[in-house]
C-alpha atoms as a PDB file:
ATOM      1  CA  UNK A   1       8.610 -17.837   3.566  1.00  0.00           C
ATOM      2  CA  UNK A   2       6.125 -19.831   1.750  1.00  0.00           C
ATOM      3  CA  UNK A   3       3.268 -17.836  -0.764  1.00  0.00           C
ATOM      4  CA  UNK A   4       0.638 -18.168   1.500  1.00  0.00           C
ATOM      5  CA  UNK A   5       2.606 -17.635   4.956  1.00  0.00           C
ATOM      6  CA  UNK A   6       3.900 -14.140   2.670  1.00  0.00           C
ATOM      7  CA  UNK A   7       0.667 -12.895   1.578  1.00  0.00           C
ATOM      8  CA  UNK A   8      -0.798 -13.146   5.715  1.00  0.00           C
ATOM      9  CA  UNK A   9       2.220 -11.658   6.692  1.00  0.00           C
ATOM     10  CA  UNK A  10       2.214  -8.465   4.170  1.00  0.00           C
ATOM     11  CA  UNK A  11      -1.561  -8.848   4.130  1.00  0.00           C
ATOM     12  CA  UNK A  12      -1.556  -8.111   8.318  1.00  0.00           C
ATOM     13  CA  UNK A  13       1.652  -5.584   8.690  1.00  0.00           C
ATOM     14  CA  UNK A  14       0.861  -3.508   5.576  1.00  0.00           C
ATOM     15  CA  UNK A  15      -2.358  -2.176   7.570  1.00  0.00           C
ATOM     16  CA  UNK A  16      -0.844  -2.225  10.684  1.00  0.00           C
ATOM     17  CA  UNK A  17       2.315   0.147   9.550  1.00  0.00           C
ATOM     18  CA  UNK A  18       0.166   2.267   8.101  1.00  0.00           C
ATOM     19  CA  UNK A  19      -2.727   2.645  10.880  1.00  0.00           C
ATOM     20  CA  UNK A  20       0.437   3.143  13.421  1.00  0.00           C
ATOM     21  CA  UNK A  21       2.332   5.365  11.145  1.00  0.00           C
ATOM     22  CA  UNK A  22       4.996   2.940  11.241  1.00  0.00           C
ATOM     23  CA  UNK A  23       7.448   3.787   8.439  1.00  0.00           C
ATOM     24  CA  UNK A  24      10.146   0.949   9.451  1.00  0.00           C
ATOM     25  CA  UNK A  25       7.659  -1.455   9.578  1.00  0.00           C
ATOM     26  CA  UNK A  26       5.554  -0.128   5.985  1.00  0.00           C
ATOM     27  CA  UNK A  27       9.658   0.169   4.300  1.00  0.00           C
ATOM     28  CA  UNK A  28      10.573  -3.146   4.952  1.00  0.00           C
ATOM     29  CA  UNK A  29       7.257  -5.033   3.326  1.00  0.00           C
ATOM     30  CA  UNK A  30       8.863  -3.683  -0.022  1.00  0.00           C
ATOM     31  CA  UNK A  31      11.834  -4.957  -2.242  1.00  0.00           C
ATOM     32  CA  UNK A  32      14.597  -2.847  -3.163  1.00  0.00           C
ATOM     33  CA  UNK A  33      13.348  -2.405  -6.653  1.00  0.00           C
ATOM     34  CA  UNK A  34       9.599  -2.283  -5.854  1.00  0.00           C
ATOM     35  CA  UNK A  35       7.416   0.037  -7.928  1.00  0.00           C
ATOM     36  CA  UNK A  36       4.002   1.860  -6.297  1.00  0.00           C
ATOM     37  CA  UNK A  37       1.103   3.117  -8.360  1.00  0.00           C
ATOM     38  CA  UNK A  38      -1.618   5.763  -6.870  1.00  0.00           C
ATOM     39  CA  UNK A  39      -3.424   8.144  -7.672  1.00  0.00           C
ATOM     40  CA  UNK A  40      -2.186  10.048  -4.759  1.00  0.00           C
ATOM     41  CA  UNK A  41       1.343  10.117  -5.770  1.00  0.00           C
ATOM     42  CA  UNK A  42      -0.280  11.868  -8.970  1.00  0.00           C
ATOM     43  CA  UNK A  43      -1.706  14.318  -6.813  1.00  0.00           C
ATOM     44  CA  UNK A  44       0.819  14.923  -4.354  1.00  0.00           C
ATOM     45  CA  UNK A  45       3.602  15.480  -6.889  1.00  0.00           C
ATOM     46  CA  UNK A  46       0.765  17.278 -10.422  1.00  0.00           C
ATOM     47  CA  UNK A  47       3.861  18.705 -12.072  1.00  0.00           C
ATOM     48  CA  UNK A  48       4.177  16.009 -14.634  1.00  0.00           C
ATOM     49  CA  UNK A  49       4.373  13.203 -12.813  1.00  0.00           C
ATOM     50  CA  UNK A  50       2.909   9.808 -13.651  1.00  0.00           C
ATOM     51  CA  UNK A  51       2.143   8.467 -10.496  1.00  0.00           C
ATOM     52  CA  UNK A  52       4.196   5.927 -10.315  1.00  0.00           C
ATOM     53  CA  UNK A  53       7.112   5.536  -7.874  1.00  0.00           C
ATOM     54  CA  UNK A  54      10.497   2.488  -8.284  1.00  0.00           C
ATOM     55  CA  UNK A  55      12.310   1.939  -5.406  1.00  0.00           C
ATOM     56  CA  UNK A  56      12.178   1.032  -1.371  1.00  0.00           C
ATOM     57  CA  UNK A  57      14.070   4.677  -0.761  1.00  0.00           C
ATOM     58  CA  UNK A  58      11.461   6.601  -3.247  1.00  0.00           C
ATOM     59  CA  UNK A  59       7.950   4.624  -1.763  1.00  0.00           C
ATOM     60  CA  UNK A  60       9.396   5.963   2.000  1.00  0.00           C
ATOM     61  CA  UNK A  61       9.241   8.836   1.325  1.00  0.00           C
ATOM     62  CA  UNK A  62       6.275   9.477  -0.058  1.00  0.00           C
ATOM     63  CA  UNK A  63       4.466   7.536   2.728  1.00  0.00           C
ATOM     64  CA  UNK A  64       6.854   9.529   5.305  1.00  0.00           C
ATOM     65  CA  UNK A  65       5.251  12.719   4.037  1.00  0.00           C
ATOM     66  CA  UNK A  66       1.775  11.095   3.851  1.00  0.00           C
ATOM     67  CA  UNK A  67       2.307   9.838   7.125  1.00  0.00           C
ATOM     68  CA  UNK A  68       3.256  14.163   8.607  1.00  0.00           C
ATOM     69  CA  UNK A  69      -0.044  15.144   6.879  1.00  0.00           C
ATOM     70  CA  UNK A  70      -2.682  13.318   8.948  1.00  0.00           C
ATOM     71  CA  UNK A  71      -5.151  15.676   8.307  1.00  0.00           C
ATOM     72  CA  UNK A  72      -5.252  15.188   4.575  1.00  0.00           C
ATOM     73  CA  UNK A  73      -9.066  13.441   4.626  1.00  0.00           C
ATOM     74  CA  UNK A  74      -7.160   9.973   4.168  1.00  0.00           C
ATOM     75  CA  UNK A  75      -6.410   8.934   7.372  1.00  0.00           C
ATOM     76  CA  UNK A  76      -9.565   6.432   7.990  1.00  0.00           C
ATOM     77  CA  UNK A  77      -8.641   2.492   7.158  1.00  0.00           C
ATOM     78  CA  UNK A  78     -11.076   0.294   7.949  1.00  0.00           C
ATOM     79  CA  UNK A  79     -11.494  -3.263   5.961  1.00  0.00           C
ATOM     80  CA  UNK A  80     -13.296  -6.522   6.751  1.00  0.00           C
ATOM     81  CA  UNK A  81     -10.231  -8.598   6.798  1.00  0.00           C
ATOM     82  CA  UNK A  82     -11.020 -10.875   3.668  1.00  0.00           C
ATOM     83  CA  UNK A  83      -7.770 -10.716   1.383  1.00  0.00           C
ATOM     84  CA  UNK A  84      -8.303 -12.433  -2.183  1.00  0.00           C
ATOM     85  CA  UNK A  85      -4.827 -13.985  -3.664  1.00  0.00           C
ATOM     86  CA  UNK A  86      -3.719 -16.263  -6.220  1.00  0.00           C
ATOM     87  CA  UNK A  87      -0.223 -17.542  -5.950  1.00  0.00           C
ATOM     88  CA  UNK A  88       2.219 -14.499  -5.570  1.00  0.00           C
ATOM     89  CA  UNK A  89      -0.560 -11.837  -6.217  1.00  0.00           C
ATOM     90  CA  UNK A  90      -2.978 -10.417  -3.441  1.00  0.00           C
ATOM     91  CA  UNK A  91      -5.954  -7.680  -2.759  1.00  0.00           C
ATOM     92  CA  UNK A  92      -7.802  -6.678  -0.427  1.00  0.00           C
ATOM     93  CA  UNK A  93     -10.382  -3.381  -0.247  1.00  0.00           C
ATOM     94  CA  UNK A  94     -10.734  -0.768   1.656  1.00  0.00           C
ATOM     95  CA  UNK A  95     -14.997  -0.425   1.054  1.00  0.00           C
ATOM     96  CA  UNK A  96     -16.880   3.001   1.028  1.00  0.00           C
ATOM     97  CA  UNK A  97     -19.580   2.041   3.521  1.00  0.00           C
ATOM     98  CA  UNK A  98     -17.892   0.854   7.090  1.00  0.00           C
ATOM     99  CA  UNK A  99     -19.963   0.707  10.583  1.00  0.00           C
ATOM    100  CA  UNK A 100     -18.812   4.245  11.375  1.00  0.00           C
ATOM    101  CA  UNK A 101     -19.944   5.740   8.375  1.00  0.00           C
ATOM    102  CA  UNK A 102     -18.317   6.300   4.699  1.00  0.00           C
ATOM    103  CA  UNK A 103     -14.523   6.543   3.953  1.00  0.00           C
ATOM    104  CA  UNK A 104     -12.220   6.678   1.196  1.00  0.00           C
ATOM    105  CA  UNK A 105     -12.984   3.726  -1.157  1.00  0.00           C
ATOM    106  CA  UNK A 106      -9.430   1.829  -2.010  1.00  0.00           C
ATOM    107  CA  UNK A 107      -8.499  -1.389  -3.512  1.00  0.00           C
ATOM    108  CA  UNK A 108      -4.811  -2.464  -3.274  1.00  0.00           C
ATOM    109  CA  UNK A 109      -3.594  -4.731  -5.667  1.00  0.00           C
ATOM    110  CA  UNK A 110       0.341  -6.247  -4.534  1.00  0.00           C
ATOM    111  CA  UNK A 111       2.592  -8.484  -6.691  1.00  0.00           C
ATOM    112  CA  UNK A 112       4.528 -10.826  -4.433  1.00  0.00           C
ATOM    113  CA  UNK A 113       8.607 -11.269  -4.965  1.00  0.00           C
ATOM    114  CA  UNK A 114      10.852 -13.178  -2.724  1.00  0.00           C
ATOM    115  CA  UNK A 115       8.457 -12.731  -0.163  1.00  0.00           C
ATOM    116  CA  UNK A 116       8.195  -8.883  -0.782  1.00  0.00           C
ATOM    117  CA  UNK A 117       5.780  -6.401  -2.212  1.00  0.00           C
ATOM    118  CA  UNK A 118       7.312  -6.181  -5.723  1.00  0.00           C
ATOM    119  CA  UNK A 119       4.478  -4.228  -7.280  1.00  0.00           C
ATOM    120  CA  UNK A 120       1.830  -2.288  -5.522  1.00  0.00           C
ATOM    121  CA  UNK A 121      -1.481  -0.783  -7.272  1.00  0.00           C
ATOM    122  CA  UNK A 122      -3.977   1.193  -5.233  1.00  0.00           C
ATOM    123  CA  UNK A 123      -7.428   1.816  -7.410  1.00  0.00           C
ATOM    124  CA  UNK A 124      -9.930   4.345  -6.291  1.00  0.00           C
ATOM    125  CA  UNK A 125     -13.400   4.798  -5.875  1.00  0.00           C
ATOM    126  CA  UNK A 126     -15.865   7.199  -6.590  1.00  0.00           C
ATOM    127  CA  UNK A 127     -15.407   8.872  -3.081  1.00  0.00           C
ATOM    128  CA  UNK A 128     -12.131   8.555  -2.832  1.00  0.00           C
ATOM    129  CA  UNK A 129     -11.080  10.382  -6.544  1.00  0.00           C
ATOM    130  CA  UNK A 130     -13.646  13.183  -4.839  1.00  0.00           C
ATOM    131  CA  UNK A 131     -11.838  13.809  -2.021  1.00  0.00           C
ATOM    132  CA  UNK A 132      -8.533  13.487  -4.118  1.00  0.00           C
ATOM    133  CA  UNK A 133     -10.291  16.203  -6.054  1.00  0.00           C
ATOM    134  CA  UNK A 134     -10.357  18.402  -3.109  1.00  0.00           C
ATOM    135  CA  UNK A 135      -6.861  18.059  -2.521  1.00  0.00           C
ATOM    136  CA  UNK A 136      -5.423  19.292  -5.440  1.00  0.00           C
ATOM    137  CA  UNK A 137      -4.989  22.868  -5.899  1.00  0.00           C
ATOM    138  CA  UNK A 138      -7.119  24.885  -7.703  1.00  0.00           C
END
């Protein structure tokens, strides 16, 4: 697959996995060796952990337990569809304000391999870390 044909193609099924919940679909964007950064891994797993996950087997999981907890505050995804990239590297955002109101404020960042997501960074915005604040426990 071409750059360009790659980024469309994880660009379109990344969002669609996740708004369907679709963890075959998500665990097959990634390479074996891929390595996700969030801040929500950091909150999810507080006890020390960096917030960063390596490996296809590790990243399923965490979105497979993501993906049990609807109700976590996360669950709204809407974006305008523009994706910025440069060669094997792609973003896109996920803005605060959307037609229905606010949401959490994202902004993935994906490093392209073979065709595969070889390194995934999701940044946050200022609503988004407040709502990560009210998940952690107190």
């Amino acid at each position: 697959m071409n750059p360009d044909a790659a980024i469309r193609h994880i660009h379109r099924q990344w969002h669609d996995s996740v708004v369907h919940r679709d963890i075959e679909g998500l665990t097959a964007l990634y390479a074996e060796d891929a390595v996700f950064e969030s801040p929500l891994v950091w909150a999810s797993r507080p006890e020390g952990d960096s917030g960063i996950l390596t490996g296809r087997a590790t990243i399923r999981d965490f979105f497979e337990d993501g993906f049990r907890s609807p109700q976590n505050g996360l669950g709204r995804w809407y974006r305008t569809g523009i994706v910025f990239s440069a060669g094997q590297q792609m973003a896109w955002e996920y803005p605060r304000q959307t037609p229905d109101g606010d949401q959490i404020d994202l902004m993935e960042m994906i490093d392209l391999a073979d065709g595969l997501i070889a390194h995934h960074r999701v940044y946050w915005g200022w609503v988004g870390v407040r709502t990560l604040a009210r998940l952690l426990p107190r």
